[in-house]
PDB file of N, CA and C in Angstrom:
ATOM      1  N   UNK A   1      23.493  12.769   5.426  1.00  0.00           N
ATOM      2  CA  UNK A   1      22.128  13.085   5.048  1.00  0.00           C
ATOM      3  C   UNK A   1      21.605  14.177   5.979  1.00  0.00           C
ATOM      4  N   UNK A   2      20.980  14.745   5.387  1.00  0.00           N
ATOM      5  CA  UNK A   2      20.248  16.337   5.912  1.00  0.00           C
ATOM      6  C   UNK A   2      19.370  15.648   6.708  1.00  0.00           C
ATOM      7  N   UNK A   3      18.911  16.944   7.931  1.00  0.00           N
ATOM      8  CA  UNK A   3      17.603  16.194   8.766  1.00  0.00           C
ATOM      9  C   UNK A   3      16.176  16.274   8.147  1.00  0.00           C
ATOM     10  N   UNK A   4      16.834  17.381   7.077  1.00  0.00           N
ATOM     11  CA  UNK A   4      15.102  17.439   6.771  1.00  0.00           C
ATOM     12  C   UNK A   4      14.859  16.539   5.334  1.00  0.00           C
ATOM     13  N   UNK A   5      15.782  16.131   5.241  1.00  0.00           N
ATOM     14  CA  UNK A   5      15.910  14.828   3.846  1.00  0.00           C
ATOM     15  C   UNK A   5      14.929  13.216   4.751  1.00  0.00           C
ATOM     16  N   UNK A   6      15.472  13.699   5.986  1.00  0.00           N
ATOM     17  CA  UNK A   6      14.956  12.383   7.026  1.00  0.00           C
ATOM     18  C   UNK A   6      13.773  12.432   7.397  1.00  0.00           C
ATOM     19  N   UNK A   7      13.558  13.432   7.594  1.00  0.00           N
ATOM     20  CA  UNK A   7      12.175  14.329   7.762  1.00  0.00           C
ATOM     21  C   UNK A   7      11.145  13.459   6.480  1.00  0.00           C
ATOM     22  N   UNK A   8      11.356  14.052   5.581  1.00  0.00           N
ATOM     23  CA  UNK A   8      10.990  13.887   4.050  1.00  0.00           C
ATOM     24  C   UNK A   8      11.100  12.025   3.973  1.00  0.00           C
ATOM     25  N   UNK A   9      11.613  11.512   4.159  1.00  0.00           N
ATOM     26  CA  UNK A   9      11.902  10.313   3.770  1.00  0.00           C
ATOM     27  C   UNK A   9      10.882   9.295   4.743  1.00  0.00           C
ATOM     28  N   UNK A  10      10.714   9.880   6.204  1.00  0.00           N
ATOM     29  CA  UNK A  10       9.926   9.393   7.049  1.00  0.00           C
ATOM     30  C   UNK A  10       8.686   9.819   6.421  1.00  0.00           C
ATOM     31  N   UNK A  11       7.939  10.922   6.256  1.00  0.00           N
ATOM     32  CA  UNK A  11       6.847  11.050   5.582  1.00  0.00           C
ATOM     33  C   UNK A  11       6.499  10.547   4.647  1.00  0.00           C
ATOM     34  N   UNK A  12       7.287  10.270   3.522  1.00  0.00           N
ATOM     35  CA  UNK A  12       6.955   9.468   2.629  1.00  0.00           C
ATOM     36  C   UNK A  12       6.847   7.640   2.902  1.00  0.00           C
ATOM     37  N   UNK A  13       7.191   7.282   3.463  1.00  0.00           N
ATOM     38  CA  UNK A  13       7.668   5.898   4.142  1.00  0.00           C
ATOM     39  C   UNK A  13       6.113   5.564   4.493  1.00  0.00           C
ATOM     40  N   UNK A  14       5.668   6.718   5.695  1.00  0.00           N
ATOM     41  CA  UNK A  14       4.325   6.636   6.150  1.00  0.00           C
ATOM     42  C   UNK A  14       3.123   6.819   4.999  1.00  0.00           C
ATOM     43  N   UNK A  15       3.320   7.637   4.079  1.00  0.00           N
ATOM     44  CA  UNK A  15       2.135   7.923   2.650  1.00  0.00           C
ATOM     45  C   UNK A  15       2.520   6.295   1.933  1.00  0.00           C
ATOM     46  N   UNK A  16       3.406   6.166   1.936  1.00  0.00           N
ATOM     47  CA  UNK A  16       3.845   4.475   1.237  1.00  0.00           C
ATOM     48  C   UNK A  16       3.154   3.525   1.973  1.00  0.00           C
ATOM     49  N   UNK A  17       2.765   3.461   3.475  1.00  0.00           N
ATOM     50  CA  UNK A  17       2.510   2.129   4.033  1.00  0.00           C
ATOM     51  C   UNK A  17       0.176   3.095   4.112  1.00  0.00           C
ATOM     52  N   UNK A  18       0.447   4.159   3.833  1.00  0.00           N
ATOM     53  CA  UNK A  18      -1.122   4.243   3.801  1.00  0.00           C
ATOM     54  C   UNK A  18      -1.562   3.876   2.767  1.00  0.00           C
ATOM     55  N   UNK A  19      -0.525   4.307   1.420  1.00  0.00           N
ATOM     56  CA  UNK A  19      -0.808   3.668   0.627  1.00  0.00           C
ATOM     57  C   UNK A  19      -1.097   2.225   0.213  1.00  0.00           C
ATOM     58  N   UNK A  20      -0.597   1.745   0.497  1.00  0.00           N
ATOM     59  CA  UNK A  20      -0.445  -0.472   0.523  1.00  0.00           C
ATOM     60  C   UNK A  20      -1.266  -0.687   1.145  1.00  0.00           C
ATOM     61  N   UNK A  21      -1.835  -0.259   2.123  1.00  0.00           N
ATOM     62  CA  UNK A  21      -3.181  -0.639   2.601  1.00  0.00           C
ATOM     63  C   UNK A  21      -4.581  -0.030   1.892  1.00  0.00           C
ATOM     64  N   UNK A  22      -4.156   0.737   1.583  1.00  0.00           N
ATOM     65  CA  UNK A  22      -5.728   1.376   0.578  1.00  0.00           C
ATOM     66  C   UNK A  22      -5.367   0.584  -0.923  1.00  0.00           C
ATOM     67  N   UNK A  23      -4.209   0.266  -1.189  1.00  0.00           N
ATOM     68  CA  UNK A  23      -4.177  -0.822  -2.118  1.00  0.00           C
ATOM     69  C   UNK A  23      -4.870  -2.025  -2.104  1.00  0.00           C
ATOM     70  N   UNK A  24      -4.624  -2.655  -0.994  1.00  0.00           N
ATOM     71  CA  UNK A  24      -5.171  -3.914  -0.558  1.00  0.00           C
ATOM     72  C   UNK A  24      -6.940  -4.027  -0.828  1.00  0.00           C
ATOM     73  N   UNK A  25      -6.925  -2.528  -0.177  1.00  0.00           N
ATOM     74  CA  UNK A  25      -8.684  -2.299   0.242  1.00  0.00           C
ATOM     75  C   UNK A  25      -9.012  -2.255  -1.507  1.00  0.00           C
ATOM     76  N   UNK A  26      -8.684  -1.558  -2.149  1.00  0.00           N
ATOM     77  CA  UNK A  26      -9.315  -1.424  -3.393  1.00  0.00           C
ATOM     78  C   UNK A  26      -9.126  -2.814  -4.521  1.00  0.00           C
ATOM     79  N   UNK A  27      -8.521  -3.523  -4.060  1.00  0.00           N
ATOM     80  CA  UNK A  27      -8.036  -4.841  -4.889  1.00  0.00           C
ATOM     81  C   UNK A  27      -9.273  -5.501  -4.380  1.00  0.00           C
ATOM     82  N   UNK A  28      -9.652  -5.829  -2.955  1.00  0.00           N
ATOM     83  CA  UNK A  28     -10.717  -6.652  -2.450  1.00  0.00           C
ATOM     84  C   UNK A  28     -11.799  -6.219  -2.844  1.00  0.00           C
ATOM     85  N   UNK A  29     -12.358  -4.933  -2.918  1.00  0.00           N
ATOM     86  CA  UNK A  29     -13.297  -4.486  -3.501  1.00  0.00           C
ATOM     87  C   UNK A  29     -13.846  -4.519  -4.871  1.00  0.00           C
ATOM     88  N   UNK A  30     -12.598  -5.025  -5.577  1.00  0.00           N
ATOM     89  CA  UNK A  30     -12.153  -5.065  -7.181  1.00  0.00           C
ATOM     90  C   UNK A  30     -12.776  -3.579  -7.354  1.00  0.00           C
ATOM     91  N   UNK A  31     -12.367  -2.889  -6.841  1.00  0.00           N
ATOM     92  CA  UNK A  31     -12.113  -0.758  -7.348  1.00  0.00           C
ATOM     93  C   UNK A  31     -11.084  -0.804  -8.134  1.00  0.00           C
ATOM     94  N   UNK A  32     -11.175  -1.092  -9.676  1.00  0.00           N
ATOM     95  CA  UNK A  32      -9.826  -1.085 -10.243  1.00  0.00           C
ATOM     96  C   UNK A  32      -9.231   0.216 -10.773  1.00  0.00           C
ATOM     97  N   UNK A  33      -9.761   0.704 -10.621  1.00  0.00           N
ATOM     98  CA  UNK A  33      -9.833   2.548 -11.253  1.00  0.00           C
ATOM     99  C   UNK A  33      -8.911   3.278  -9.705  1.00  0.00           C
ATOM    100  N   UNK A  34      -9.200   2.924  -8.599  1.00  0.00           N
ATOM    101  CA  UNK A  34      -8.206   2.965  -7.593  1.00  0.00           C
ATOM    102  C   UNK A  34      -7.496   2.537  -7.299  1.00  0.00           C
ATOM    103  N   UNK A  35      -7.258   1.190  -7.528  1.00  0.00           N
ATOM    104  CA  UNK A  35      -6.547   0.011  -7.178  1.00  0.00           C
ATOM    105  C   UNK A  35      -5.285   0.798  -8.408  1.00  0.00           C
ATOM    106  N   UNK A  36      -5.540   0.789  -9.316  1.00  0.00           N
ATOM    107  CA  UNK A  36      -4.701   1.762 -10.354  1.00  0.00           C
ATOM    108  C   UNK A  36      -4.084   2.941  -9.779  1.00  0.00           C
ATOM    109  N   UNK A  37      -4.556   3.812  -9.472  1.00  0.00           N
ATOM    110  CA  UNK A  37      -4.156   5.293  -8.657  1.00  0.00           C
ATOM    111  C   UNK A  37      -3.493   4.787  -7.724  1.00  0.00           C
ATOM    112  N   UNK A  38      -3.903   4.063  -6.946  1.00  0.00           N
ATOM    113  CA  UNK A  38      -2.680   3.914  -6.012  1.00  0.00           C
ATOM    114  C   UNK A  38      -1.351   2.904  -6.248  1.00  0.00           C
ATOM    115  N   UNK A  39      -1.591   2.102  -7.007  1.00  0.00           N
ATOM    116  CA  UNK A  39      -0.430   1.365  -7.702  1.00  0.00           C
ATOM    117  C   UNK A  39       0.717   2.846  -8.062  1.00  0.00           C
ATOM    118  N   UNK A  40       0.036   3.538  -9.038  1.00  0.00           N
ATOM    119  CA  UNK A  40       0.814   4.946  -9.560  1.00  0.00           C
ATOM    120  C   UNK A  40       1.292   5.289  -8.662  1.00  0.00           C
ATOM    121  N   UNK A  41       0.551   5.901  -7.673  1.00  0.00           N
ATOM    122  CA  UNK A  41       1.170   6.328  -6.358  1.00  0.00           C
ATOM    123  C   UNK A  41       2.126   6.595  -5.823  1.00  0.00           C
ATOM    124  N   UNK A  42       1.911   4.344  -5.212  1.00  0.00           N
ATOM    125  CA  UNK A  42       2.864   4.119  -4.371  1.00  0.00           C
ATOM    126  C   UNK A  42       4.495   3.865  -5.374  1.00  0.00           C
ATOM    127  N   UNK A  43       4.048   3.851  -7.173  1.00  0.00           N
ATOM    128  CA  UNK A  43       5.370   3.945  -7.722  1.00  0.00           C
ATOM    129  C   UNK A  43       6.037   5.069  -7.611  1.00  0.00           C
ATOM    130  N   UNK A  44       5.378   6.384  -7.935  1.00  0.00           N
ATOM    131  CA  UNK A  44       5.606   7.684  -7.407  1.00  0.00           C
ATOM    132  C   UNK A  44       6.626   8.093  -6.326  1.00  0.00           C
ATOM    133  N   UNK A  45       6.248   7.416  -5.108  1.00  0.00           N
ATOM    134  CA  UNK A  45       6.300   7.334  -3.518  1.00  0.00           C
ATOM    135  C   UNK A  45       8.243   6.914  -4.144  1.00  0.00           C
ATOM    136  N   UNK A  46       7.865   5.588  -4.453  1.00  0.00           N
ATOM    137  CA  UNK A  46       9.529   4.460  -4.676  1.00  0.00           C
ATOM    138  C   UNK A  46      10.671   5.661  -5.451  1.00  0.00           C
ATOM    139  N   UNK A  47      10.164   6.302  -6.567  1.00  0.00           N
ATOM    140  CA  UNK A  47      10.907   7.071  -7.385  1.00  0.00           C
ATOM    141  C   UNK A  47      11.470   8.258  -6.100  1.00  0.00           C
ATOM    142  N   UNK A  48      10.860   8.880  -5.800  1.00  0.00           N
ATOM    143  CA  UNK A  48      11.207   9.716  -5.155  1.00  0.00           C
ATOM    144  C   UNK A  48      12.311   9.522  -3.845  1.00  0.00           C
ATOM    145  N   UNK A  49      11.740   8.404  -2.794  1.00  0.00           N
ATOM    146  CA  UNK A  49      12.366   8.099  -2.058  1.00  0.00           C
ATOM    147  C   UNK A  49      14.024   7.826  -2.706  1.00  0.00           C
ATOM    148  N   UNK A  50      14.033   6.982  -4.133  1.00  0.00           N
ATOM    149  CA  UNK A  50      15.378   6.479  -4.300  1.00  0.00           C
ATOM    150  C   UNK A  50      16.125   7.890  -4.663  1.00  0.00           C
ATOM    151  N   UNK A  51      15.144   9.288  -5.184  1.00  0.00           N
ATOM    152  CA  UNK A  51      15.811  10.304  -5.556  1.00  0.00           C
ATOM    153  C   UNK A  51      16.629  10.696  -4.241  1.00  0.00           C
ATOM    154  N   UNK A  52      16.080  10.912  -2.944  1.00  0.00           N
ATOM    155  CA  UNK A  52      16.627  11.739  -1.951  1.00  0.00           C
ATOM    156  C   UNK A  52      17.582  10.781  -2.114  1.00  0.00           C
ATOM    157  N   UNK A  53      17.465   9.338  -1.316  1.00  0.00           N
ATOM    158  CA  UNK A  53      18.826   8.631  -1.350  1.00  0.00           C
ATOM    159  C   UNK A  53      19.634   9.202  -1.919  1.00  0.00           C
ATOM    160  N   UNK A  54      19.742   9.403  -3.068  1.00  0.00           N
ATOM    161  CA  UNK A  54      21.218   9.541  -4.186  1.00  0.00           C
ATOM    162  C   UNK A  54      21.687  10.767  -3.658  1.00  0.00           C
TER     163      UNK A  54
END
């Protein structure tokens, strides 16, 4: 694996765990219109990460 694949993979890792917490926040709030966006998101986030893997 490339360094800057690691690079990339750490950044996203970190947008993934900001994400799950602004998840959390918008679920308690019942913000479902965000709570949505970031669901998308953090699926977004998963797709990608498994892309570099491969």
């Amino acid at each position: 694996m490339k360094e800057e694949d690691i690079s990339l993979l750490n950044q996203m890792i970190k947008t993934l765990k900001e994400a799950e917490l602004k998840l959390e926040e918008f679920y308690n709030k019942k913000d479902y219109e965000n709570f949505r966006r970031s669901k998308e998101l953090i699926l977004q986030i998963h797709e990608k990460i498994s892309e570099v893997l491969k």
